[in-house]
Protein backbone atom coordinates (compact mmCIF):
# COMPACT_ATOMS: atom_id res chain seq x y z
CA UNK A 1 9.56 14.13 218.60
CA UNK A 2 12.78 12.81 216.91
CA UNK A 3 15.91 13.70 217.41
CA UNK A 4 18.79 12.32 214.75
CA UNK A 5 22.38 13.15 215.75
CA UNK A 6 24.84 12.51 212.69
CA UNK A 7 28.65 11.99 213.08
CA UNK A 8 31.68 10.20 211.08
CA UNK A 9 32.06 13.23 209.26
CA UNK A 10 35.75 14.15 208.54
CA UNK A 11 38.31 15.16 206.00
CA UNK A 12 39.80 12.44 204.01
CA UNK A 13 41.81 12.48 200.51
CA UNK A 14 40.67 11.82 196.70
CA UNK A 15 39.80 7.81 197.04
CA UNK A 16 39.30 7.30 200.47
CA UNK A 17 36.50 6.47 202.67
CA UNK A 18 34.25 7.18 205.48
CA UNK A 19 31.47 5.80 207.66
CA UNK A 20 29.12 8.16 208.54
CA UNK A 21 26.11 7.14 211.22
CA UNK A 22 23.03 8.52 212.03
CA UNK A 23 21.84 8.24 215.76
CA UNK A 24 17.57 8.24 216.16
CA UNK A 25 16.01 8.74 219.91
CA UNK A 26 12.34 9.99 220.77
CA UNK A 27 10.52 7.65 218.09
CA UNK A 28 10.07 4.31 216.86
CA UNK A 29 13.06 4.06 214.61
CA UNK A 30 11.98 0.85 212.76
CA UNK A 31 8.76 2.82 211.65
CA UNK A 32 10.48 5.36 209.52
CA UNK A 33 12.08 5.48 206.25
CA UNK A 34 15.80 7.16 206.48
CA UNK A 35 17.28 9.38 204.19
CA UNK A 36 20.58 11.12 203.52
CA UNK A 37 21.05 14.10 201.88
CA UNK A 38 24.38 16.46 201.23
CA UNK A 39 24.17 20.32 201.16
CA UNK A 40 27.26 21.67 199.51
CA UNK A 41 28.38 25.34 199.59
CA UNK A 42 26.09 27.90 197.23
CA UNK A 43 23.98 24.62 196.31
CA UNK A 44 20.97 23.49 197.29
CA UNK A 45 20.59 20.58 199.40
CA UNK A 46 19.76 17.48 197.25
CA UNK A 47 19.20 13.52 197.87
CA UNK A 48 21.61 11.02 198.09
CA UNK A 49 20.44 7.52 199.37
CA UNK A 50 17.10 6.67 201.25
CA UNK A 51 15.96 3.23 202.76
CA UNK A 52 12.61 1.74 203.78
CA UNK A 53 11.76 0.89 207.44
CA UNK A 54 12.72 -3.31 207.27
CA UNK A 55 16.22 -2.32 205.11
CA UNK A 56 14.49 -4.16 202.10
CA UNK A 57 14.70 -1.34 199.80
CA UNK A 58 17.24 1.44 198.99
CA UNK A 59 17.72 4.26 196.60
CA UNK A 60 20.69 5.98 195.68
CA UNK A 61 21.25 9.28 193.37
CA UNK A 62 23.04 8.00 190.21
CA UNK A 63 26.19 9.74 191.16
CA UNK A 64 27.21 7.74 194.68
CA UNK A 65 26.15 4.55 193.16
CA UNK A 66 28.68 1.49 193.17
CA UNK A 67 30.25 4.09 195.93
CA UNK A 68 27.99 4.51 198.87
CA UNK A 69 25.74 2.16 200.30
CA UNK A 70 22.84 2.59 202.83
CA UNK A 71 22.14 0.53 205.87
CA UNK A 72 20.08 0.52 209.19
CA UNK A 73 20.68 -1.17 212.98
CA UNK A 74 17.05 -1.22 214.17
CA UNK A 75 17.60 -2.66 217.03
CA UNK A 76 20.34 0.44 217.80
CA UNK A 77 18.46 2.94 216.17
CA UNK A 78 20.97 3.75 213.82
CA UNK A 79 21.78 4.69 210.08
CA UNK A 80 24.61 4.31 208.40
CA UNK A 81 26.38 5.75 204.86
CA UNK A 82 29.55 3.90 203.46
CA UNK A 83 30.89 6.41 201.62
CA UNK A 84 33.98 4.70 199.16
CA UNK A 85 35.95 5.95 196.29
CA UNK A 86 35.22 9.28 197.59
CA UNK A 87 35.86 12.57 195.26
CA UNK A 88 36.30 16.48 195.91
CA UNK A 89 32.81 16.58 194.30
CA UNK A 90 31.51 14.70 197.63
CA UNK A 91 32.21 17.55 199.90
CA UNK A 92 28.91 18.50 201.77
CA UNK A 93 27.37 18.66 204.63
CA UNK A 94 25.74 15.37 204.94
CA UNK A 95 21.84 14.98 206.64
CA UNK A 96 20.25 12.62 207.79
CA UNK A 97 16.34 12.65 207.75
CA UNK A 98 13.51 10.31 208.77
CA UNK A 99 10.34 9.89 207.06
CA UNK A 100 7.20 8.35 209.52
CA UNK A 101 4.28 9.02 206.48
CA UNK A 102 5.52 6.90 203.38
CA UNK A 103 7.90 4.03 204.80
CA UNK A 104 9.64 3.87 201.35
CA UNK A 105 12.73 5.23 199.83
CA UNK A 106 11.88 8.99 199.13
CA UNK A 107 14.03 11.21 197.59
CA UNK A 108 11.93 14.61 197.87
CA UNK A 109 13.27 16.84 200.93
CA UNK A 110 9.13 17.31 202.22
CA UNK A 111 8.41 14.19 202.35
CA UNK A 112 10.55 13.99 205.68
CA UNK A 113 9.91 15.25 208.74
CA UNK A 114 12.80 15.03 210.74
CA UNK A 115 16.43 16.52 210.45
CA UNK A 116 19.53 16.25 211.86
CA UNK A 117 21.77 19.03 212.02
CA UNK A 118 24.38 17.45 209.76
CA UNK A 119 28.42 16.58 209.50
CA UNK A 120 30.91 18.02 207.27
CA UNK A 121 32.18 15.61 204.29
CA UNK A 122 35.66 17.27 202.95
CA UNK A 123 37.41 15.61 200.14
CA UNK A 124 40.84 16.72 199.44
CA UNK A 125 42.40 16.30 195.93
């Protein structure tokens, strides 16, 4: 079983930036593919940025691009999301998720198996 603990969530202004990490325990974490995801209020949660098990690959929705980049420790078991040039349109609840089956980027919500519980992501204006 996997547990993934997320934290760096905060409240920052229009422009600024945060880190946010993604802790892994109970697995392997260099077999699965990560994901992040952002759930904001009244919307469904949808993808944001996903990486492969080595780091070699990453995916990003079309809207954090240039803004938010992806990266893994696997030797700490960690995940990280540099979130820059942030906007009020960024506020969420930010996920992180970890895939064991496909080992690619994935952006569909099934096709991972494990959750954390999330941080809050507010963006003043």
């Amino acid at each position: 079983q996997v547990q993934l603990v997320e934290s760096g969530g905060g409240l920052v202004q229009t422009g600024g930036s945060l880190r946010l990490s993604c802790a892994a325990s109970g697995g392997t974490f260099s077999n699965y593919a990560m994901g992040w995801f952002r759930q904001a209020p009244g919307k469904e949660r949808e993808f944001v940025a996903a990486i492969a098990r080595s780091g070699s690959n990453t995916d990003y929705v079309d809207s954090v691009k240039g803004r938010f980049t992806i990266s893994r420790e696997n030797a700490k078991n960690t995940l990280h999301l540099e979130m820059n040039s942030l906007k009020p349109e960024d506020t969420a609840v930010y996920y992180c998720a970890a895939d064991l089956r496909l080992g690619r980027p994935a952006r569909a919500i099934m096709s991972y198996e494990y959750w954390g519980r999330g941080t809050q992501v507010t963006v003043s204006s």
